[in-house]
Protein backbone atom coordinates (compact mmCIF):
# COMPACT_ATOMS: atom_id res chain seq x y z
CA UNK A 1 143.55 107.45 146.47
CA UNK A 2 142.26 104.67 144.60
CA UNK A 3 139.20 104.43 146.75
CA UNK A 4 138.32 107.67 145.80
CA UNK A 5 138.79 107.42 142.12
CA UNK A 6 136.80 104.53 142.75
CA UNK A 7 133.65 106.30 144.41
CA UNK A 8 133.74 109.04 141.57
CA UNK A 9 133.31 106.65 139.29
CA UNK A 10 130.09 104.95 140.98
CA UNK A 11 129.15 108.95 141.39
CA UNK A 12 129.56 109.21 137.89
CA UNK A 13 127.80 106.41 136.65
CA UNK A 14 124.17 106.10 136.16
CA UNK A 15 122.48 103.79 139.14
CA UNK A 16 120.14 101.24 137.78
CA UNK A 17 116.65 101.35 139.52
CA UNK A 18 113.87 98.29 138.33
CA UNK A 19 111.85 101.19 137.27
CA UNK A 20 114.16 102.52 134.79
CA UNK A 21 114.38 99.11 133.57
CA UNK A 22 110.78 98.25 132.31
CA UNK A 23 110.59 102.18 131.34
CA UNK A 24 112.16 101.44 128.09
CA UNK A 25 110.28 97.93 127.17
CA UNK A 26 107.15 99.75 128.42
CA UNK A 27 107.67 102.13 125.69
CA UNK A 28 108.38 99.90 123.04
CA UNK A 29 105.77 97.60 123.16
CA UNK A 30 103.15 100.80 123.08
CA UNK A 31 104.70 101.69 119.75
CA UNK A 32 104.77 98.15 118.52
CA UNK A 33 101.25 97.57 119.40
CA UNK A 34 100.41 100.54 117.83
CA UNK A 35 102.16 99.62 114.49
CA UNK A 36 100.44 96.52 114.41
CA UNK A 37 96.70 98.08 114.80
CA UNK A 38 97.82 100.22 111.85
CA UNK A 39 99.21 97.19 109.90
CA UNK A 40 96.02 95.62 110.87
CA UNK A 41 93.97 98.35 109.64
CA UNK A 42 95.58 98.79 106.67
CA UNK A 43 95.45 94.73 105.78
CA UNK A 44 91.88 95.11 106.21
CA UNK A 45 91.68 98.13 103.92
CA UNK A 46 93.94 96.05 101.42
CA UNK A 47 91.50 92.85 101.73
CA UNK A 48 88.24 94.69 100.93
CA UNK A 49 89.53 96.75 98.24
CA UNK A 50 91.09 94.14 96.46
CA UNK A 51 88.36 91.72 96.86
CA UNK A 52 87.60 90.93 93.04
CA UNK A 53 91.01 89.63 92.85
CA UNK A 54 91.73 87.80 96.23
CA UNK A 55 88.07 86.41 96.93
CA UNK A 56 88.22 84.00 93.59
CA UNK A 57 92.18 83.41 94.29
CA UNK A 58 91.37 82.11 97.65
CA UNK A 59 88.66 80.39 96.79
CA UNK A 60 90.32 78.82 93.47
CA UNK A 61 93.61 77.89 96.45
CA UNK A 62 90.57 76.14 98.84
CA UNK A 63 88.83 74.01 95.62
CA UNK A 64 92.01 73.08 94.73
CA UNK A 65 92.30 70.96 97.81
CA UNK A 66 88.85 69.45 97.11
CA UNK A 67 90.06 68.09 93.61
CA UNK A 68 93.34 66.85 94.71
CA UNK A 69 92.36 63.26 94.96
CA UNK A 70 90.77 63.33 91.94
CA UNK A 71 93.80 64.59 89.86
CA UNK A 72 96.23 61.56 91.93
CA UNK A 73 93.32 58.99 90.57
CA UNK A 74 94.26 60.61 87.02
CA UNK A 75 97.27 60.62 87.76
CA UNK A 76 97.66 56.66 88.35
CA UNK A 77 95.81 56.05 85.15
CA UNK A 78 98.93 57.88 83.45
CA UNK A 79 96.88 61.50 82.63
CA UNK A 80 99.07 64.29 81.55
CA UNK A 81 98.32 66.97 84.57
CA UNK A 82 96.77 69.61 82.09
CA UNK A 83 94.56 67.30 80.17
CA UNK A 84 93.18 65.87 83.54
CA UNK A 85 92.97 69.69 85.42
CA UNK A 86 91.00 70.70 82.04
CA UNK A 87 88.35 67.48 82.61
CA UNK A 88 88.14 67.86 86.47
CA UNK A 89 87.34 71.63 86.06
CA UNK A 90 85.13 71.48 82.60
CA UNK A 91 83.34 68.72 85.07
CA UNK A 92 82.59 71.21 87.53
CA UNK A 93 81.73 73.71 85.78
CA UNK A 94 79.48 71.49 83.56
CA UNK A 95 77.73 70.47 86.03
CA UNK A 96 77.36 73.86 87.41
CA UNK A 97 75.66 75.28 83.97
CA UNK A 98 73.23 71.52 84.14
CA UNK A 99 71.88 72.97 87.89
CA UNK A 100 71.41 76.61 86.93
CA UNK A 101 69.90 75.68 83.83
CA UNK A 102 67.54 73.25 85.45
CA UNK A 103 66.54 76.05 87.72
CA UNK A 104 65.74 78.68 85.50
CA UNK A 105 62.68 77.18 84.89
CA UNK A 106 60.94 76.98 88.17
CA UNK A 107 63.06 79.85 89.15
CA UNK A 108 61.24 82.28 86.73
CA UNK A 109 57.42 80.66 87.55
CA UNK A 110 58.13 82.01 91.03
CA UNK A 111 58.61 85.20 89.85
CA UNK A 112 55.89 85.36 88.03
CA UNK A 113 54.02 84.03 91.13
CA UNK A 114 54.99 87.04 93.32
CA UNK A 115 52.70 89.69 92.08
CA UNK A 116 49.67 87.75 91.96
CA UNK A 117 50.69 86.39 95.30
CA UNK A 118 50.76 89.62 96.69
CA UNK A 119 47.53 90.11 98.87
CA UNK A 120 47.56 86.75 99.87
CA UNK A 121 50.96 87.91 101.73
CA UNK A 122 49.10 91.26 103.17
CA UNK A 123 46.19 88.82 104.53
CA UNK A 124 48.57 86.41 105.98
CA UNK A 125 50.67 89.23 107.68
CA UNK A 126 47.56 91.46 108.41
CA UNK A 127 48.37 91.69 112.20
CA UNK A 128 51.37 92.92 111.42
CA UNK A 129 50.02 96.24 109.81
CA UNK A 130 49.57 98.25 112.90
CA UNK A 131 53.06 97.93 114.48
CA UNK A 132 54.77 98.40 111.28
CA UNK A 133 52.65 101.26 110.72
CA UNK A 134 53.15 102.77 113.87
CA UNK A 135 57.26 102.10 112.87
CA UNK A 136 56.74 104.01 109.57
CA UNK A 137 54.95 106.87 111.11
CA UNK A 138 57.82 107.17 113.91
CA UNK A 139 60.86 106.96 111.53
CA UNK A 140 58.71 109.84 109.06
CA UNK A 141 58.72 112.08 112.32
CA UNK A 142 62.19 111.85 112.98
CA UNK A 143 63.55 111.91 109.87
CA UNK A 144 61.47 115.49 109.50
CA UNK A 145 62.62 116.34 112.58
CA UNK A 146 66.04 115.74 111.40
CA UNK A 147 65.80 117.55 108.02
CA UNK A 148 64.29 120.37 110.46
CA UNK A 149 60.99 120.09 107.81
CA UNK A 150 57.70 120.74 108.86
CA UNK A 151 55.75 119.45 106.13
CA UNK A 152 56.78 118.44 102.55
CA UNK A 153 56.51 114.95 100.18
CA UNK A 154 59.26 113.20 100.09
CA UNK A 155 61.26 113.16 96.90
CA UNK A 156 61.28 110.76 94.35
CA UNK A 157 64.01 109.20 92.65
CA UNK A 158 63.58 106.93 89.62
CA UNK A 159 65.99 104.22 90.43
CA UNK A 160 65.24 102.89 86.78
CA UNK A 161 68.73 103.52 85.22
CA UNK A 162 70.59 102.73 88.64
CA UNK A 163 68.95 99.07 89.14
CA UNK A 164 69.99 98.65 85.54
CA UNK A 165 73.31 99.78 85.68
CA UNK A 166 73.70 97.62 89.13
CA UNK A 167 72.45 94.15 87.41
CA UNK A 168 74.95 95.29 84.57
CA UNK A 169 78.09 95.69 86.80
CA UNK A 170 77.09 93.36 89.29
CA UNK A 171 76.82 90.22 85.81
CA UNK A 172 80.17 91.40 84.77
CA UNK A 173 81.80 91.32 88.64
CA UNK A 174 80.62 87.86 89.03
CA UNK A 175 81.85 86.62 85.59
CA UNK A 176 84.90 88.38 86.11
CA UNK A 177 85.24 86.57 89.45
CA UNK A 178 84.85 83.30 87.71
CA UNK A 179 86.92 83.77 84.93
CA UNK A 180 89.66 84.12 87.49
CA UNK A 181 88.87 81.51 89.91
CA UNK A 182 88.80 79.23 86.91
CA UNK A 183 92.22 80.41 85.14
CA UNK A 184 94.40 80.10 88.82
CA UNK A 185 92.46 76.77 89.53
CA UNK A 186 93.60 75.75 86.50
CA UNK A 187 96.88 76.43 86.71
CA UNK A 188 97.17 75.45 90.56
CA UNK A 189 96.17 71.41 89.55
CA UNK A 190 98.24 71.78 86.23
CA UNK A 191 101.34 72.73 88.30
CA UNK A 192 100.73 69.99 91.36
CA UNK A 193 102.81 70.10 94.50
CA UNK A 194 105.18 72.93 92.73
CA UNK A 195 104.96 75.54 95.33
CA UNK A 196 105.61 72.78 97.86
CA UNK A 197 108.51 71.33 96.63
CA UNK A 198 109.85 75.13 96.17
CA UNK A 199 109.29 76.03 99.64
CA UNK A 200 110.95 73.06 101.17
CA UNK A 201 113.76 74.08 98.86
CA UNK A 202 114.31 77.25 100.38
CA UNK A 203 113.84 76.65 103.78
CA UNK A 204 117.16 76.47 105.88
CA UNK A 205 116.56 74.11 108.31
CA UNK A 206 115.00 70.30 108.24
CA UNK A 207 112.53 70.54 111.20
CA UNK A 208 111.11 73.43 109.36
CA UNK A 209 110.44 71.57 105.93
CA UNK A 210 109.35 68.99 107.73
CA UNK A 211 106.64 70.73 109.30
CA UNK A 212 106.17 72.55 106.18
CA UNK A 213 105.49 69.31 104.63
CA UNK A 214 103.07 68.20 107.29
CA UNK A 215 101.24 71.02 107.98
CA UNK A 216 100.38 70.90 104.06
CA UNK A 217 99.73 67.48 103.84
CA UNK A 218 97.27 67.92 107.09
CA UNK A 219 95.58 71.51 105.25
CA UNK A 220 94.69 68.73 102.32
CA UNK A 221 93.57 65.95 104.36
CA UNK A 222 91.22 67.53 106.61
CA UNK A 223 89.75 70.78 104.17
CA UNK A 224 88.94 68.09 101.73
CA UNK A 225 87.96 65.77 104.22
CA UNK A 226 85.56 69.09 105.32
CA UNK A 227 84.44 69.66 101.88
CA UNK A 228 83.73 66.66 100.32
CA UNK A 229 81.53 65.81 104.36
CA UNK A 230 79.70 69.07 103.97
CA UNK A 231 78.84 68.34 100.31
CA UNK A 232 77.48 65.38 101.10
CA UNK A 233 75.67 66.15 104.28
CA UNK A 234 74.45 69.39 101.86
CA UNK A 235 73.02 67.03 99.23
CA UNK A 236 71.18 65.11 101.67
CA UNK A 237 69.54 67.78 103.33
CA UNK A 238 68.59 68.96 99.45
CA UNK A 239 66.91 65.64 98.74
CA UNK A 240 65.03 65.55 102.21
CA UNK A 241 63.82 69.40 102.02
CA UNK A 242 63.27 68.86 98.42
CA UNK A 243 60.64 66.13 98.93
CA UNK A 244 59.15 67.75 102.27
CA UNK A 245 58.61 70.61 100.17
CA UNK A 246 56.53 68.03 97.46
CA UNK A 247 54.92 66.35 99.88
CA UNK A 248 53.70 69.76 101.13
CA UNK A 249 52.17 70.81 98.25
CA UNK A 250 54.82 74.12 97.24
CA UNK A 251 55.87 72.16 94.03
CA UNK A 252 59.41 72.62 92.17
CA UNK A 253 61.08 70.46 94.34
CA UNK A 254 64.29 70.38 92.63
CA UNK A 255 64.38 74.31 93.10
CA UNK A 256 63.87 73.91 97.19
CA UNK A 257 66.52 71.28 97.11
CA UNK A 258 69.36 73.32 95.63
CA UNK A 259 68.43 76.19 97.79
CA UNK A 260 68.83 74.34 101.22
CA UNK A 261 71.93 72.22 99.43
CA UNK A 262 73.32 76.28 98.55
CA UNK A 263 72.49 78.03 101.44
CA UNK A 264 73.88 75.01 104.03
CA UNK A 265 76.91 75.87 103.45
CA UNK A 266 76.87 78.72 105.46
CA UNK A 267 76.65 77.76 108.68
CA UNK A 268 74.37 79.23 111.25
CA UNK A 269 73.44 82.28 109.06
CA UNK A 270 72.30 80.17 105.73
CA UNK A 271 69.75 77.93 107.47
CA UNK A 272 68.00 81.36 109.13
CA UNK A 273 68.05 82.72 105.48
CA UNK A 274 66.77 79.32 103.97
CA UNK A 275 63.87 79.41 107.23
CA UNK A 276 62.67 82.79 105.94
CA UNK A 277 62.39 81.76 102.15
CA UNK A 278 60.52 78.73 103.03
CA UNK A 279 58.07 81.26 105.08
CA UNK A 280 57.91 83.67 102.26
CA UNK A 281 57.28 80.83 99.62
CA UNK A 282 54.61 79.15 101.99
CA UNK A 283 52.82 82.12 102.97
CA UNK A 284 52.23 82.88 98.77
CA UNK A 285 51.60 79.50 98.30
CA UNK A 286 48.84 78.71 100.85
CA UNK A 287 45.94 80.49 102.34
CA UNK A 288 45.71 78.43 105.22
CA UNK A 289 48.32 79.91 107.81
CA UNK A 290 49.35 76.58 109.58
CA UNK A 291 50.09 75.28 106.10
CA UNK A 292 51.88 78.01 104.68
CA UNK A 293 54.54 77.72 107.75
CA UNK A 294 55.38 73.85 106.97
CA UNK A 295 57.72 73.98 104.88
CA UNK A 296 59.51 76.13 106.49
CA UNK A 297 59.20 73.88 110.08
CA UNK A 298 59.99 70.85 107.93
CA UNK A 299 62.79 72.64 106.67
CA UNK A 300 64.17 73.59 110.56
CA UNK A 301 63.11 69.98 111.25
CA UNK A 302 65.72 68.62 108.71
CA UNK A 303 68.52 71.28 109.56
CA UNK A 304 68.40 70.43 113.37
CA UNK A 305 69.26 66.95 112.22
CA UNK A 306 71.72 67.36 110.61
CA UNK A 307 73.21 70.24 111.72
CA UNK A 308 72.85 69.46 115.42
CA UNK A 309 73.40 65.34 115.07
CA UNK A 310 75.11 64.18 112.10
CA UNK A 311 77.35 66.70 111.16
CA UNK A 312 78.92 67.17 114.65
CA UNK A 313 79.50 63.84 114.72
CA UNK A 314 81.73 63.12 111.36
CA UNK A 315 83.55 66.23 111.79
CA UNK A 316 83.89 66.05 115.86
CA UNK A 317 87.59 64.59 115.06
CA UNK A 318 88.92 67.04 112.65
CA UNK A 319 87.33 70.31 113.64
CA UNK A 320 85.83 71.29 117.21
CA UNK A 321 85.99 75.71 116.21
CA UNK A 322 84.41 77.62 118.11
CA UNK A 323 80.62 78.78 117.74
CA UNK A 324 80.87 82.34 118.56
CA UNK A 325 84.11 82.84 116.46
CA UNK A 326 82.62 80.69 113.11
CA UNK A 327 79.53 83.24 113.31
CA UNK A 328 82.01 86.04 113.76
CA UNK A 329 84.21 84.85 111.00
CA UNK A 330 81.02 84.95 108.71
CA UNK A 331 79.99 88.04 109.51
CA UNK A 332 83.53 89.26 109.33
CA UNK A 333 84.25 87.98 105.68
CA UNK A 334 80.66 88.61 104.44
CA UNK A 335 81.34 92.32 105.21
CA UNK A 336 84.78 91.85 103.47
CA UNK A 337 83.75 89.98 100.07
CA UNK A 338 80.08 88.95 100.33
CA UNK A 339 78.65 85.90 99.81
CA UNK A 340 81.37 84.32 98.87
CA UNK A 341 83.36 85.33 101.50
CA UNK A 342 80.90 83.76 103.62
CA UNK A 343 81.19 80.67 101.97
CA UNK A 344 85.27 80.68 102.67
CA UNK A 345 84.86 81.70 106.12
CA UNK A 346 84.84 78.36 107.84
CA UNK A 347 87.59 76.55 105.22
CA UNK A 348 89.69 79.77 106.03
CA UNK A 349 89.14 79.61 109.87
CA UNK A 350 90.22 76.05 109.67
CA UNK A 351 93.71 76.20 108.08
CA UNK A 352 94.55 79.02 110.36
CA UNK A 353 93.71 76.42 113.53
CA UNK A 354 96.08 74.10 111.43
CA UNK A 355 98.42 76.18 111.03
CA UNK A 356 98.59 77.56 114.49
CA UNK A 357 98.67 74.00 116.09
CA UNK A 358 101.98 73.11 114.71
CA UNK A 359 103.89 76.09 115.50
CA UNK A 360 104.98 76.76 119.03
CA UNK A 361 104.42 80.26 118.97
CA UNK A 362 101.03 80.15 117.15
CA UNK A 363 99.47 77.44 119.74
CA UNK A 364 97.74 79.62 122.22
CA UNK A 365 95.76 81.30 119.26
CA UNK A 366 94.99 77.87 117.63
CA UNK A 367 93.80 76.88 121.67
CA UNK A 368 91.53 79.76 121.39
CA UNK A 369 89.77 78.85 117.89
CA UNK A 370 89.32 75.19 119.55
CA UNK A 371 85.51 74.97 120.89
């Protein structure tokens, strides 16, 4: 009797087969992959539109780190935190205003240059007029062909007001942009190691303030180790373009030398962008053609020194990213916030390898951001 209670009751229960078993997990790992694209998505979507607020807040967090021995040097000769953040940053900015207003100068002589320099371009890039022509006439066709047009001048916008109203917004977006980079900076030196102490505070356990407290400490070692290497790497490749570009002959050396010291700090894509100035100002400068592209293979010259030799080789123990994901990181955060986001790609790409290199779950995506 009890045997056959005992057989109903395996009869009545539900066998357990392997594939019934990874059904369910199966399942739920589709709908959690799925919720994190759309989390994904929507973090994107919340980056780019917010991107006047975060893109100075981020990069106010990042300068931070780069005056941080400064303020402990004011801080041993007894400064009150908000006196010294209001020197280190009216510094800065100081010095910022000097440049630009050093530049101006030369700055607005090349712009006057342009126009008359204008068929000395077209007779430089002569051979270049019957492919480009052959271009213009192709994309004409298909665009009538789109429009389903057979004949008919194109219209004509006047794009008077609208460049206006762009250089308008675009001078108040950028002074907007600074006037909050400045204000959190401000604050962020003025308050110190704060948010530090508060986090170790409320964290439950001690292994996990104390790799809180060393994954912070190792974010302000090495970005400001990265910054203040780049910045001087940058000014050296200023001072070496700018007197390549006087011993060439273009002039306003002090202009060419805070371009390459600007643009160098985008890796990869700045130098290409710096290459093609240099050819642009060369080719209005000079009517011979090997001349007019020196500068701009002087210019190569001094990047492939540094970039390829010197560089490398300060920064081989404290980053090794890789290539292909730095270039896609500056593509990535140019799209999001511009220039400036390419500027913060690399620092950014950084703390997230420190970051994922000293916790255990994180260290197979801090592996793959190691070249």
């Amino acid at each position: 009797m009890d045997s056959t209670e005992d057989s109903d009751q395996r009869e009545g229960q539900k066998p357990d087969f392997p594939g019934d078993q990874s059904a369910a997990p199966a399942r739920y790992d589709l709908a959690t992959s799925f919720l994190g694209g759309l989390f994904c998505l929507a973090a994107i979507a919340a980056l780019q539109a917010a991107s006047a607020i975060l893109a100075p807040v981020v990069f106010a967090f990042i300068f931070n780190l780069l005056l941080q021995s400064p303020m402990r040097l004011l801080d041993r000769l007894y400064v009150p935190r908000m006196i010294g953040a209001v020197l280190a940053i009216g510094l800065v900015m100081g010095s910022l205003v000097g440049v630009g207003a050093a530049l101006s100068g030369p700055a607005a002589s090349w712009t006057q240059k342009l126009p008359a320099g204008i068929p000395r371009l077209q007779e430089h890039l002569s051979f270049l007029s019957a492919p480009l022509g052959a271009l213009e006439r192709f994309l004409h066709e298909a665009e009538r062909v789109a429009e389903g047009q057979a004949s008919g001048a194109p219209s004509r916008v006047s794009a008077g007001s609208g460049f206006l109203n762009k250089l308008v917004f675009g001078t108040r977006d950028i002074a907007d942009g600074v006037f909050t980079m400045v204000i959190v900076l401000f604050f962020l030196l003025a308050s110190g190691d704060t948010f530090l102490r508060r986090l170790v505070e409320v964290l439950p356990h001690f292994s996990d303030k104390r790799r809180a407290v060393e994954i912070s400490q190792r974010i302000e070692n090495d970005i400001s180790m990265y910054l203040l290497t780049i910045t001087m790497m940058n000014m050296l490749v200023g001072l070496a373009t700018g007197a390549a570009a006087y011993f060439c002959g273009l002039g306003d050396p002090l202009l060419w030398g805070s371009v390459a010291f600007l643009l160098n700090y985008v890796p990869y894509l700045g130098p290409l962008v710096g290459i093609a100035i240099f050819v642009l100002a060369g080719l209005l400068s000079f009517d011979l053609f090997w001349r007019a592209l020196l500068p701009a293979a002087l210019y190569f010259g001094i990047h492939l020194i540094e970039g390829e030799t010197l560089t490398p080789m300060l920064l081989a123990r404290r980053f090794t990213l890789n290539p292909v994901l730095v270039v896609l990181a500056l593509i990535f955060w140019y799209w999001m916030w511009g220039v400036l986001g390419a500027i913060l790609a690399v620092p950014m790409l950084a703390i997230a390898k420190i970051i994922f290199d000293r916790i255990q779950s994180l260290k197979p995506l801090g592996h793959f951001l190691e070249a």
